[in-house]
Protein backbone atom coordinates (compact mmCIF):
# COMPACT_ATOMS: atom_id res chain seq x y z
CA UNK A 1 216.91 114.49 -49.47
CA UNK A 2 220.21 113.70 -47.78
CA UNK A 3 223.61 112.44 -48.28
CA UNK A 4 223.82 109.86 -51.57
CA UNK A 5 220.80 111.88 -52.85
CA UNK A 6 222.39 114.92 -52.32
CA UNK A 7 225.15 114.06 -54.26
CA UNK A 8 223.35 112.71 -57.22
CA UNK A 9 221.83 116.29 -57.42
CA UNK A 10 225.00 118.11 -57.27
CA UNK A 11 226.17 115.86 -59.72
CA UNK A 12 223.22 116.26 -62.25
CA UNK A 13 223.30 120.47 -61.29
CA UNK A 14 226.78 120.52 -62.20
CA UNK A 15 226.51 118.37 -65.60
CA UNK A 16 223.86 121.07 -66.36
CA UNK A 17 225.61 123.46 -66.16
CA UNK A 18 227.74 122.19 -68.72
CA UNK A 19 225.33 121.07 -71.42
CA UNK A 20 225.08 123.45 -74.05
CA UNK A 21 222.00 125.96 -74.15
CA UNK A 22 221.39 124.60 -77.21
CA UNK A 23 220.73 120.64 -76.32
CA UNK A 24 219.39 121.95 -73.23
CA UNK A 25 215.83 121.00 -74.91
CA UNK A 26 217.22 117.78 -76.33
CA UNK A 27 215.69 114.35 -74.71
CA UNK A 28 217.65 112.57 -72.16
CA UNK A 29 215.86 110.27 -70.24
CA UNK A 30 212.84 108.49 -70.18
CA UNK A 31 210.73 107.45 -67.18
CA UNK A 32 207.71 105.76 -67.00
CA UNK A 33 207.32 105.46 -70.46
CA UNK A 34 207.90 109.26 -70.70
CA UNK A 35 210.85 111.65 -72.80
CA UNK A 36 212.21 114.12 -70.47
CA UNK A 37 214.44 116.80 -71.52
CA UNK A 38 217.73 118.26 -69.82
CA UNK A 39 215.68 121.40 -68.38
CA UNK A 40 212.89 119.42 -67.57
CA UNK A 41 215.30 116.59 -65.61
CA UNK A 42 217.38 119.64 -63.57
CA UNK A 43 213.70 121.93 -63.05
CA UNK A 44 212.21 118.78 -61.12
CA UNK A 45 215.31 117.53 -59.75
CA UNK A 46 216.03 120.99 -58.13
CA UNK A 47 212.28 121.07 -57.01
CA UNK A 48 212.92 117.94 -55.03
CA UNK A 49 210.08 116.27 -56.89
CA UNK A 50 208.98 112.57 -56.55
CA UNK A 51 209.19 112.41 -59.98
CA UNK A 52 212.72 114.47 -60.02
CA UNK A 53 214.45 111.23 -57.79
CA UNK A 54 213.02 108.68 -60.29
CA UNK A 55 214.90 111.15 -63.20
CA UNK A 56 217.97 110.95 -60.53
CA UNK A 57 217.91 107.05 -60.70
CA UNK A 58 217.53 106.79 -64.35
CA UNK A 59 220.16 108.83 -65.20
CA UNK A 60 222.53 106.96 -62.57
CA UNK A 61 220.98 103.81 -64.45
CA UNK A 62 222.45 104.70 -67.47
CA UNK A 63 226.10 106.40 -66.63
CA UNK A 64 224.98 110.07 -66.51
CA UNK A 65 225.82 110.81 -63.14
């Protein structure tokens, strides 16, 4: 991934890092009809998955990063 994707993962490391161990296993977004959690969402986003850019658009979608 490079430069707009890039920043979307920056953006979504650095939120991260500021959600609270403790909602870290809360829900936040839900793709293809599944519940991901905060760990989950950074884990596969970090991993450069196919499924961590479709987290990455979702959570642009709705105003997270």
């Amino acid at each position: 991934m490079n430069g707009k994707g890039e920043d979307k993962r920056a953006k979504l490391i650095g939120v991260y890092a500021k959600v609270p161990d403790s909602l870290r296993d809360d829900i936040v977004v839900i793709v293809d009809k599944e519940p991901y959690t905060w760990t989950t969402a950074y884990l596969e986003v970090k991993g450069d998955t196919e499924l961590g850019k479709k987290i990455l658009k979702a959570l642009e979608d709705i105003g997270i990063i």
